[in-house]
PDB file of N, CA and C in Angstrom:
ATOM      1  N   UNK A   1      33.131  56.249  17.045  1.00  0.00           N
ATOM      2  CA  UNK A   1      33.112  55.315  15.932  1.00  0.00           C
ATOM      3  C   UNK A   1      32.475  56.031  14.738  1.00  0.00           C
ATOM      4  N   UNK A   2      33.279  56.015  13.446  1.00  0.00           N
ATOM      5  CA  UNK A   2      32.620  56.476  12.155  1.00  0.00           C
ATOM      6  C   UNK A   2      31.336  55.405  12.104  1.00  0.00           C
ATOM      7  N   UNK A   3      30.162  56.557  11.408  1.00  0.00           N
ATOM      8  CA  UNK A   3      28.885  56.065  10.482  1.00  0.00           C
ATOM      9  C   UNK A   3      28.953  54.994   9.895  1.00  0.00           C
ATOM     10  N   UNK A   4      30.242  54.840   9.044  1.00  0.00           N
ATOM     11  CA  UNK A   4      30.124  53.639   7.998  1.00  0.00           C
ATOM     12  C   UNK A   4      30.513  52.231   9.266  1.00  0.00           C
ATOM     13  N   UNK A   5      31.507  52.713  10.139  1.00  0.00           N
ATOM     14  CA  UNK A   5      32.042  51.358  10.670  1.00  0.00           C
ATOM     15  C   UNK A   5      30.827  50.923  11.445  1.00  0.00           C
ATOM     16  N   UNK A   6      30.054  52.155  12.187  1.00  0.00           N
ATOM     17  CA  UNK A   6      29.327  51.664  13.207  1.00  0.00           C
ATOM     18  C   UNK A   6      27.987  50.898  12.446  1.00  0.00           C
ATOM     19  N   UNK A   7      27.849  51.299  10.887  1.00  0.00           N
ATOM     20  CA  UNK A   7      26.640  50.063  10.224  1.00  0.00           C
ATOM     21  C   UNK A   7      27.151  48.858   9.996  1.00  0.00           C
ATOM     22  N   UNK A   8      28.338  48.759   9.538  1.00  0.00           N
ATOM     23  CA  UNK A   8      28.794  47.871   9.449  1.00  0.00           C
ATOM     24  C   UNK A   8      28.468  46.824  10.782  1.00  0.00           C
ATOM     25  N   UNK A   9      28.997  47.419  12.017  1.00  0.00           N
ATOM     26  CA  UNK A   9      29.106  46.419  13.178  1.00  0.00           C
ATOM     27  C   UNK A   9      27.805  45.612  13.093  1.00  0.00           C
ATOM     28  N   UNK A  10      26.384  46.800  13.040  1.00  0.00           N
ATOM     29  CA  UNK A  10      24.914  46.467  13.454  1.00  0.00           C
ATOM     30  C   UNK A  10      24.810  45.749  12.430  1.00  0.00           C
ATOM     31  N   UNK A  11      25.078  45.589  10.889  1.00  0.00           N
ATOM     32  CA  UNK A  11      24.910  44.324  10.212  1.00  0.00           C
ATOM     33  C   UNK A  11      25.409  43.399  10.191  1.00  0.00           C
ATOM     34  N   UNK A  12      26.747  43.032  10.725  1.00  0.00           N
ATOM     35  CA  UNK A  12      27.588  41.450  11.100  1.00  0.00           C
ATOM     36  C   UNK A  12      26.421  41.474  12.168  1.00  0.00           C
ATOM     37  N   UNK A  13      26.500  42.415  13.447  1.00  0.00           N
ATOM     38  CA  UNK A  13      26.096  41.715  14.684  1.00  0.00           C
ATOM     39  C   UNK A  13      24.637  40.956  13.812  1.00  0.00           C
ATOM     40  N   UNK A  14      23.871  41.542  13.369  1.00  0.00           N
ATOM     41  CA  UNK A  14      22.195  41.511  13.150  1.00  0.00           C
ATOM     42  C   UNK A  14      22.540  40.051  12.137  1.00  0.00           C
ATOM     43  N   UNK A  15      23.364  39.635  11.171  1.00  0.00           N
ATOM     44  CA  UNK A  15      23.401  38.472  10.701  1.00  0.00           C
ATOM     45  C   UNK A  15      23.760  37.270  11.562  1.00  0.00           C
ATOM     46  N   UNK A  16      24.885  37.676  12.474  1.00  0.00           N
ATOM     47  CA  UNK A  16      25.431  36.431  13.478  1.00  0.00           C
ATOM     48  C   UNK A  16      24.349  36.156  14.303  1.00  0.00           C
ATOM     49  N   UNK A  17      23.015  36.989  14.634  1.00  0.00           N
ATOM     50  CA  UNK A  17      21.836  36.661  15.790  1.00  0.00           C
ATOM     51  C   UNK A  17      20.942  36.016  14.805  1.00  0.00           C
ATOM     52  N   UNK A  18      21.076  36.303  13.807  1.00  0.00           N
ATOM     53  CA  UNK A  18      20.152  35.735  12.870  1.00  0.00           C
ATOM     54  C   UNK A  18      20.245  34.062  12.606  1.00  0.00           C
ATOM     55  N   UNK A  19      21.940  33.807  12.148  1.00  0.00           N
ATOM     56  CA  UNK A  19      22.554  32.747  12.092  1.00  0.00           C
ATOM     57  C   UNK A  19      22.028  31.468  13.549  1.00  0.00           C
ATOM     58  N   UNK A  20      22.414  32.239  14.647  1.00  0.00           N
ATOM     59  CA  UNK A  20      22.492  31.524  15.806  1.00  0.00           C
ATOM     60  C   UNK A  20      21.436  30.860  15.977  1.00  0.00           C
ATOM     61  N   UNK A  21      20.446  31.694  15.498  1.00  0.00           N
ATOM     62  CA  UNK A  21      18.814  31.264  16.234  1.00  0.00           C
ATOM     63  C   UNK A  21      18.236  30.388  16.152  1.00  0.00           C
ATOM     64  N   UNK A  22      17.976  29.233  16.980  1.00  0.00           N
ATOM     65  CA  UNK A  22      17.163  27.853  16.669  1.00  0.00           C
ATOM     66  C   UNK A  22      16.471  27.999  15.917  1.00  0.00           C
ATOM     67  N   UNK A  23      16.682  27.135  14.969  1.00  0.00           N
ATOM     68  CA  UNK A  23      15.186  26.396  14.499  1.00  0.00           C
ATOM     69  C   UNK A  23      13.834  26.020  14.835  1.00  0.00           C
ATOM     70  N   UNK A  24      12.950  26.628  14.750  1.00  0.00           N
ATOM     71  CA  UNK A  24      11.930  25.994  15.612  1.00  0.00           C
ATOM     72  C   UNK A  24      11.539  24.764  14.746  1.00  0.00           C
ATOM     73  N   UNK A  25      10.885  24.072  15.426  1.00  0.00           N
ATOM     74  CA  UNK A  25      10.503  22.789  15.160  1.00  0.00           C
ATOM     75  C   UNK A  25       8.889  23.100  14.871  1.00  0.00           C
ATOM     76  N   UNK A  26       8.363  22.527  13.934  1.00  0.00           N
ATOM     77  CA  UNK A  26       6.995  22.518  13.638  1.00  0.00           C
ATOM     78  C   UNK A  26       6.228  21.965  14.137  1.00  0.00           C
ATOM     79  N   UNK A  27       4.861  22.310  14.164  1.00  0.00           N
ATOM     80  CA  UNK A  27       3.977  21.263  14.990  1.00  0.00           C
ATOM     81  C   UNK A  27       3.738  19.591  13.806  1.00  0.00           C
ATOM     82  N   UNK A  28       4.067  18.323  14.160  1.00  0.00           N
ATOM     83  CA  UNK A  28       3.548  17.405  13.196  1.00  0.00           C
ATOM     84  C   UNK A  28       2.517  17.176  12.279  1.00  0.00           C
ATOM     85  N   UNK A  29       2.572  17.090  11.092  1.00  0.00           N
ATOM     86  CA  UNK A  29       2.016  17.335  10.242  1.00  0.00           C
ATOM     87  C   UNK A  29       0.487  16.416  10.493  1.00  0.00           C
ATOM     88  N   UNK A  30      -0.658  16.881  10.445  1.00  0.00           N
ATOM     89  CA  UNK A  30      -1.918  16.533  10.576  1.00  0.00           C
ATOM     90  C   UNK A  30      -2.356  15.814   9.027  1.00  0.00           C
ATOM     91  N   UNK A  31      -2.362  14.160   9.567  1.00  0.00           N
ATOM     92  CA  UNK A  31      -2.564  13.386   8.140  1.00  0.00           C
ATOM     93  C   UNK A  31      -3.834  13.815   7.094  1.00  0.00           C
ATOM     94  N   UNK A  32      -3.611  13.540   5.828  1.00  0.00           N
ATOM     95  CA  UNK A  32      -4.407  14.096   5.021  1.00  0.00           C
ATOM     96  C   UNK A  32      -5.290  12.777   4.494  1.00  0.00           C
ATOM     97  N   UNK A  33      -6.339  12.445   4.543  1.00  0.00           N
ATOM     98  CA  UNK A  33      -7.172  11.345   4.105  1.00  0.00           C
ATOM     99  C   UNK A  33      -6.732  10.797   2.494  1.00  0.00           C
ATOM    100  N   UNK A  34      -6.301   9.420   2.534  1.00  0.00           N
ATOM    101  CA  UNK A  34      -6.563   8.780   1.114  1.00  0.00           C
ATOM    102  C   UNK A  34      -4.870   8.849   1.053  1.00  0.00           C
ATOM    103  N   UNK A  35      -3.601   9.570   1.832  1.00  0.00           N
ATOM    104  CA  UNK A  35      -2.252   9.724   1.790  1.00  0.00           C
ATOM    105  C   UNK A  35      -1.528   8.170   2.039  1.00  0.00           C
ATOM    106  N   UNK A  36      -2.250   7.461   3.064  1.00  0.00           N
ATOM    107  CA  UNK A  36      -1.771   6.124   3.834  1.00  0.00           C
ATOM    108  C   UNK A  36      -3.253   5.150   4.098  1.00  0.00           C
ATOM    109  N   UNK A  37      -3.162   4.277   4.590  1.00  0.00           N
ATOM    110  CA  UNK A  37      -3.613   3.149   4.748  1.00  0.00           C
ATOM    111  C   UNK A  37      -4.410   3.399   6.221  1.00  0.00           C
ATOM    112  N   UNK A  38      -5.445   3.159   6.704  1.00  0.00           N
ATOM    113  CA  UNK A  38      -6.104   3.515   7.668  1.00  0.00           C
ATOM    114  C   UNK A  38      -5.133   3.148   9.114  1.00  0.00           C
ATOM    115  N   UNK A  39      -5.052   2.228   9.411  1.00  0.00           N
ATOM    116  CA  UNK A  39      -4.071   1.867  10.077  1.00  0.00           C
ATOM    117  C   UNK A  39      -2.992   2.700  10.768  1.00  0.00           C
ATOM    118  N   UNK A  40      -2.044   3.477   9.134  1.00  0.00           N
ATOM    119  CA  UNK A  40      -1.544   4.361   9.692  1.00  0.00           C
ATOM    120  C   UNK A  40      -1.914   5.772   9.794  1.00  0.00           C
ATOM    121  N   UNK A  41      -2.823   6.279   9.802  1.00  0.00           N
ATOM    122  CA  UNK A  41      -3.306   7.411   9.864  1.00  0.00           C
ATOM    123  C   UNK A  41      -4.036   7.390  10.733  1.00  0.00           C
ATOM    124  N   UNK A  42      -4.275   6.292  11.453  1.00  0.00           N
ATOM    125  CA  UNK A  42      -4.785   6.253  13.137  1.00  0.00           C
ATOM    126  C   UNK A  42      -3.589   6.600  14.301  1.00  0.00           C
ATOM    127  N   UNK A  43      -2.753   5.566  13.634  1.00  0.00           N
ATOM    128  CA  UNK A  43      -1.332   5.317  14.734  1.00  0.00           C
ATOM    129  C   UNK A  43      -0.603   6.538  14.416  1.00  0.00           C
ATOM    130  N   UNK A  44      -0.941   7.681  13.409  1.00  0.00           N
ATOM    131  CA  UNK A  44      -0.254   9.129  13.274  1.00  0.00           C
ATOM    132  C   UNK A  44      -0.858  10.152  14.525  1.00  0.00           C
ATOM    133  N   UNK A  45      -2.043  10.138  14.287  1.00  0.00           N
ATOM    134  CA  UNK A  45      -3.022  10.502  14.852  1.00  0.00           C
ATOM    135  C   UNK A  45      -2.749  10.505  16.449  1.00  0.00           C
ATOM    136  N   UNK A  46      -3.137   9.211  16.276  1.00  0.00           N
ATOM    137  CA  UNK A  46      -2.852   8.745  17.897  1.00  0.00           C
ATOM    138  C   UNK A  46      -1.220   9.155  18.636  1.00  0.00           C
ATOM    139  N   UNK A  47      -0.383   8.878  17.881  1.00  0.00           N
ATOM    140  CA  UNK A  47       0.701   9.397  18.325  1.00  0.00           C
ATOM    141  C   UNK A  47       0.768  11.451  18.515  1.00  0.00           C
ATOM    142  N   UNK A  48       0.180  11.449  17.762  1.00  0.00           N
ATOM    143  CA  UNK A  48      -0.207  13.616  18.267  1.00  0.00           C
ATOM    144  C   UNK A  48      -0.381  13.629  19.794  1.00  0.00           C
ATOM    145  N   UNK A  49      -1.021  12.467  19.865  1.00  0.00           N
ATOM    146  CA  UNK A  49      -2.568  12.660  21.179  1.00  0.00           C
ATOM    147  C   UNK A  49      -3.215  12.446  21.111  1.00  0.00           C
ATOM    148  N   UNK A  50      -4.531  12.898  19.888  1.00  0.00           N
ATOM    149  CA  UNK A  50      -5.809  12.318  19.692  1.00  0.00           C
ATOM    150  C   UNK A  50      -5.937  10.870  20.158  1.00  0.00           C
ATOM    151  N   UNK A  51      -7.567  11.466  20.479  1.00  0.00           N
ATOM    152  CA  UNK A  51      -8.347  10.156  20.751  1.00  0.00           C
ATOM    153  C   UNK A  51      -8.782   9.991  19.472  1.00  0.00           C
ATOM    154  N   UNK A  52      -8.709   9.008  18.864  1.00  0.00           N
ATOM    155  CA  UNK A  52      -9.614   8.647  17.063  1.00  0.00           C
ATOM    156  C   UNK A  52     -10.572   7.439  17.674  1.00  0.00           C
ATOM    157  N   UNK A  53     -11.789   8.251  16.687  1.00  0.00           N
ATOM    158  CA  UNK A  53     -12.659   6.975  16.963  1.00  0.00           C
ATOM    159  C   UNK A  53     -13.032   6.770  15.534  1.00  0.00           C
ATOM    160  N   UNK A  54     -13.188   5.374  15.132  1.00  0.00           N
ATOM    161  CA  UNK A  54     -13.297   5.291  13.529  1.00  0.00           C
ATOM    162  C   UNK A  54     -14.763   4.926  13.267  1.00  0.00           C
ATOM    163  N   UNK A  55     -14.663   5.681  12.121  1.00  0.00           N
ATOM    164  CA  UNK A  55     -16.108   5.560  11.783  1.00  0.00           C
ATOM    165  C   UNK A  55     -16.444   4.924  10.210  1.00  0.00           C
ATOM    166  N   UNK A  56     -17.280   3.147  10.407  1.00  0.00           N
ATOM    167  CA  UNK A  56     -16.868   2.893   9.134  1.00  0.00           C
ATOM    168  C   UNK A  56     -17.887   2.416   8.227  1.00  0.00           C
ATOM    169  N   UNK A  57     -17.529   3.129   7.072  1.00  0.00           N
ATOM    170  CA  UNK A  57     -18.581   4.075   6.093  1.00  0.00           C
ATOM    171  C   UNK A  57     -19.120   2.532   5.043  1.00  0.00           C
ATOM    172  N   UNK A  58     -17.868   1.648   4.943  1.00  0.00           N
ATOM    173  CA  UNK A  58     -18.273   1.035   3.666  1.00  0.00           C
ATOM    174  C   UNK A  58     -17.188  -0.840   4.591  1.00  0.00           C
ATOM    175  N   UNK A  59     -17.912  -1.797   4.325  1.00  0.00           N
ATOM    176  CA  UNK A  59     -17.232  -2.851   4.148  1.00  0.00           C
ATOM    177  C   UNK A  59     -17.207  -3.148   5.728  1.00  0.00           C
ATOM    178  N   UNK A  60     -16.352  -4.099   6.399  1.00  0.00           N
ATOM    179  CA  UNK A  60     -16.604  -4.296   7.863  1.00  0.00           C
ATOM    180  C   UNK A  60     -15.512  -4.745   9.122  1.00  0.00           C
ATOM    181  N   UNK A  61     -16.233  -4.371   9.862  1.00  0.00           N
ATOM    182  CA  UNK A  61     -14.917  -3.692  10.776  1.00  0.00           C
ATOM    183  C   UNK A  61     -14.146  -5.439  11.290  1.00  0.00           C
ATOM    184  N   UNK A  62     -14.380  -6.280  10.391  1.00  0.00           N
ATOM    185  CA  UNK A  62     -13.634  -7.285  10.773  1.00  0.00           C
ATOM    186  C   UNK A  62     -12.457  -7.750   9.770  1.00  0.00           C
ATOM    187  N   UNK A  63     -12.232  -6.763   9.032  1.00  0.00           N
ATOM    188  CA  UNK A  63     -10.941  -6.266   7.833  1.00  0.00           C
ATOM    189  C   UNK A  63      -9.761  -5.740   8.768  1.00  0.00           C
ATOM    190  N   UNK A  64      -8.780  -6.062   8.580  1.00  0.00           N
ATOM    191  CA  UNK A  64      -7.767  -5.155   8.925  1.00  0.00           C
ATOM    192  C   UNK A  64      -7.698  -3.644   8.569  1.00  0.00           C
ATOM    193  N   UNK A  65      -7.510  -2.935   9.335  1.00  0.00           N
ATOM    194  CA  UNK A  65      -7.530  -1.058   9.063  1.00  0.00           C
ATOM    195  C   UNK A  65      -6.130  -1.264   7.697  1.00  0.00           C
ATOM    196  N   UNK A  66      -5.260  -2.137   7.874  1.00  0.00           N
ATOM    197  CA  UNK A  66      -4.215  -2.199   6.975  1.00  0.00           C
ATOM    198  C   UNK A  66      -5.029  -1.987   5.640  1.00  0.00           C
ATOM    199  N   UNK A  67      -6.073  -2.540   5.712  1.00  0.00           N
ATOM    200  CA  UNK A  67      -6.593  -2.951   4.237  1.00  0.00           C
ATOM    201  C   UNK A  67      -7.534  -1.970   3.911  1.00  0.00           C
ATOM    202  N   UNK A  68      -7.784  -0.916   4.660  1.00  0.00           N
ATOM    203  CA  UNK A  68      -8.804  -0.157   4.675  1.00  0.00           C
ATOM    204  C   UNK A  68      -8.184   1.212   4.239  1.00  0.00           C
ATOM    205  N   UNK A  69      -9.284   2.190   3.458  1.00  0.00           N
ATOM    206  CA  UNK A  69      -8.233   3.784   3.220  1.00  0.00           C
ATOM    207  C   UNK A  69      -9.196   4.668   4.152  1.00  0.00           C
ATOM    208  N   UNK A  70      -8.812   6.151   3.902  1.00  0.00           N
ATOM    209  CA  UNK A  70      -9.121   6.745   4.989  1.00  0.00           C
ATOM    210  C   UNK A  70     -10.116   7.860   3.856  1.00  0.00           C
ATOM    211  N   UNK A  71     -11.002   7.946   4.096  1.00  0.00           N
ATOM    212  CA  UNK A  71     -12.288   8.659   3.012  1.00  0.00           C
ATOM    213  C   UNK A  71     -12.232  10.338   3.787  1.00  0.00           C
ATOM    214  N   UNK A  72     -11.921  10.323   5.131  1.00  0.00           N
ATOM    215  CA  UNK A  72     -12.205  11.779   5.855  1.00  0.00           C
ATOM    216  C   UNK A  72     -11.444  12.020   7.106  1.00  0.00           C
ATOM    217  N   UNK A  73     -11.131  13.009   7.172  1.00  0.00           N
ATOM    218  CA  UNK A  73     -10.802  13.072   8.793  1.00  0.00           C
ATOM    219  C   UNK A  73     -11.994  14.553   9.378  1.00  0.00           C
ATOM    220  N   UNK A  74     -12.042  14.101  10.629  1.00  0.00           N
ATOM    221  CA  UNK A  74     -12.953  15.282  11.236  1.00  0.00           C
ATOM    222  C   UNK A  74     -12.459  15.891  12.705  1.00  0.00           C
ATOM    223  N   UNK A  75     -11.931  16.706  12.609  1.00  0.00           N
ATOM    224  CA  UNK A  75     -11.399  17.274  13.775  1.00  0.00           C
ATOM    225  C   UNK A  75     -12.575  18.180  14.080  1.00  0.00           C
ATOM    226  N   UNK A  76     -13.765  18.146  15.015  1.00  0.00           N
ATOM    227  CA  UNK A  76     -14.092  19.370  15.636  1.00  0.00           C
ATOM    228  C   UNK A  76     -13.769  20.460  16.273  1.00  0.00           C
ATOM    229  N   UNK A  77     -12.784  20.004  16.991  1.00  0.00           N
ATOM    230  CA  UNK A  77     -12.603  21.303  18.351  1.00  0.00           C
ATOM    231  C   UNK A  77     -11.600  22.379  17.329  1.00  0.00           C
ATOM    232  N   UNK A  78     -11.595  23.178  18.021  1.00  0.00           N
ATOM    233  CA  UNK A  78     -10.822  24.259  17.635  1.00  0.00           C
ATOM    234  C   UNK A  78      -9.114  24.249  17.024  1.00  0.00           C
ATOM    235  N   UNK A  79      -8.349  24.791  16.352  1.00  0.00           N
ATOM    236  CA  UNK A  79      -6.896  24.793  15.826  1.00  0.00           C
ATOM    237  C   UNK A  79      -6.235  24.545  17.253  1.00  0.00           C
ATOM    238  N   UNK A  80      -6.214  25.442  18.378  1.00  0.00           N
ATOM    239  CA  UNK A  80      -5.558  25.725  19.301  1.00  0.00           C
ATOM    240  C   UNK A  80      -5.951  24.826  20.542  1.00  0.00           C
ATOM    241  N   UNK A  81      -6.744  23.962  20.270  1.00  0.00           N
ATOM    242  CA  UNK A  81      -7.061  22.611  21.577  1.00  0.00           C
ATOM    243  C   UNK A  81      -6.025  21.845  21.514  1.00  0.00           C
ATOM    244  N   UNK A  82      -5.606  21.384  22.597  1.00  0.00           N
ATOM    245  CA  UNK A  82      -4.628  20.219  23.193  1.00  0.00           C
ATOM    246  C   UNK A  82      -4.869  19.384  22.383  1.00  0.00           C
ATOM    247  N   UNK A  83      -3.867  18.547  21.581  1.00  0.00           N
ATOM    248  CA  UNK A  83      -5.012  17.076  20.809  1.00  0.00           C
ATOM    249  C   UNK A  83      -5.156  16.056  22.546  1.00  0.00           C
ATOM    250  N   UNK A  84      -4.606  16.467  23.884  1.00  0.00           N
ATOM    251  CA  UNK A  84      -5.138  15.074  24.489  1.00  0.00           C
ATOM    252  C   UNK A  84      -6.332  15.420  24.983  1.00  0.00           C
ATOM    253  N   UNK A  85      -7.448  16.619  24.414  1.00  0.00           N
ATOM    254  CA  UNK A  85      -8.625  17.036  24.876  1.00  0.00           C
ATOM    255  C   UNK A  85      -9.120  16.341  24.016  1.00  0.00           C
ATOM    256  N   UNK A  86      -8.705  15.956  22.653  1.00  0.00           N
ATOM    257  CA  UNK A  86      -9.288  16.373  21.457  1.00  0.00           C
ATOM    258  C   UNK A  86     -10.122  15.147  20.857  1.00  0.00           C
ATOM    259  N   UNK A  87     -11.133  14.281  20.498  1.00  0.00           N
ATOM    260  CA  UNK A  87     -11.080  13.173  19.855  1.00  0.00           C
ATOM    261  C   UNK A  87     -11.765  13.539  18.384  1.00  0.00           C
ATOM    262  N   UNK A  88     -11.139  13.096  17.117  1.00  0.00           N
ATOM    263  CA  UNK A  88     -10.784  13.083  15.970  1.00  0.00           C
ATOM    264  C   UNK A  88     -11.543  11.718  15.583  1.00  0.00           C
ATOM    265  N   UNK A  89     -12.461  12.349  14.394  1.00  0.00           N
ATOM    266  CA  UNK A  89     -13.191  10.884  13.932  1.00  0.00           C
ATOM    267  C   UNK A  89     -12.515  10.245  12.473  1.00  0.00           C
ATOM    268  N   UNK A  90     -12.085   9.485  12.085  1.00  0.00           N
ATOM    269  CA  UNK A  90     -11.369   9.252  11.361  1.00  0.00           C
ATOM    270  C   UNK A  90     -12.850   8.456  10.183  1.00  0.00           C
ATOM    271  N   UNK A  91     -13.304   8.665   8.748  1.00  0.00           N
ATOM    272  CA  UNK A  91     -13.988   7.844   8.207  1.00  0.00           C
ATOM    273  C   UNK A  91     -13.235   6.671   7.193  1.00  0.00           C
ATOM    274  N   UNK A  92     -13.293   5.333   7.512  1.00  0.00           N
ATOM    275  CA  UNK A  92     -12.873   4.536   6.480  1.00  0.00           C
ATOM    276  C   UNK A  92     -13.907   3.899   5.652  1.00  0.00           C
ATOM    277  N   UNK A  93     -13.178   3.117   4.825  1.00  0.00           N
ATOM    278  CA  UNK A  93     -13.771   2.391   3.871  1.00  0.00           C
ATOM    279  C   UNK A  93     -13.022   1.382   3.724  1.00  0.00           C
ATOM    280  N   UNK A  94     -13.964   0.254   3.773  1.00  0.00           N
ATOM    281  CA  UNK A  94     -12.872  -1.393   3.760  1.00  0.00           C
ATOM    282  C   UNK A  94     -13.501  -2.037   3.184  1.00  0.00           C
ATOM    283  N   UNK A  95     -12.816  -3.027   2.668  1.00  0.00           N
ATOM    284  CA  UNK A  95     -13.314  -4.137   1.197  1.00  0.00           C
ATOM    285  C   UNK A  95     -14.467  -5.100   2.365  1.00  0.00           C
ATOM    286  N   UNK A  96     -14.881  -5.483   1.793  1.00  0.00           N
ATOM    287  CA  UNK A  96     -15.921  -7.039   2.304  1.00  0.00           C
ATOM    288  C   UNK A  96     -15.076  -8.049   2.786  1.00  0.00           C
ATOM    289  N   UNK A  97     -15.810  -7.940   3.560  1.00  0.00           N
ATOM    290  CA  UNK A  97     -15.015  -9.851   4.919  1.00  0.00           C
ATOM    291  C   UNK A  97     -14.515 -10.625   3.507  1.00  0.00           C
ATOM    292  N   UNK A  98     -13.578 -11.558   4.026  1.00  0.00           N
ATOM    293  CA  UNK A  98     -13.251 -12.767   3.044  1.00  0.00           C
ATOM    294  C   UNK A  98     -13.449 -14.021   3.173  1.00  0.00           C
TER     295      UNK A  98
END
């Protein structure tokens, strides 16, 4: 096989493996405080894995989390822990009983 044909081949082949190759899928995006409504940034959370335990900073825990925002998140353990090892403290802030 000539030089030119045989680069040729190794660059179709090297684009068609390129083409083929799954997509990887990302790990789910880890909610960012103050983005959603406490509520859902528990039930995000919780759906990863995490255990969330909420911790609440302002107003009282007899508010709906609906009504509440999310001031912090605190992940201790490490990037690379399981989240079903993991429990995640979530800080809110909620208006006054009504």
């Amino acid at each position: 096989m000539k030089p030119k044909r045989l680069a040729t081949c190794l660059v179709a082949g090297a684009a068609l493996a390129i083409a083929a190759a799954p997509v990887a899928a990302g790990d789910p995006a880890f909610p960012t405080a103050g983005n959603e409504s406490a509520s859902a940034t528990i039930g995000d959370l919780q759906a990863q894995g995490f255990t969330v335990t909420v911790n609440y900073l302002q107003g009282h825990p007899n508010v709906p989390l609906t009504e509440c925002r999310v001031n912090g998140i605190n992940n201790p353990s490490s990037p690379s822990a399981s989240p079903s090892t993991v429990t995640v403290y979530v800080d809110v802030l909620c208006p006054n009983a009504k």
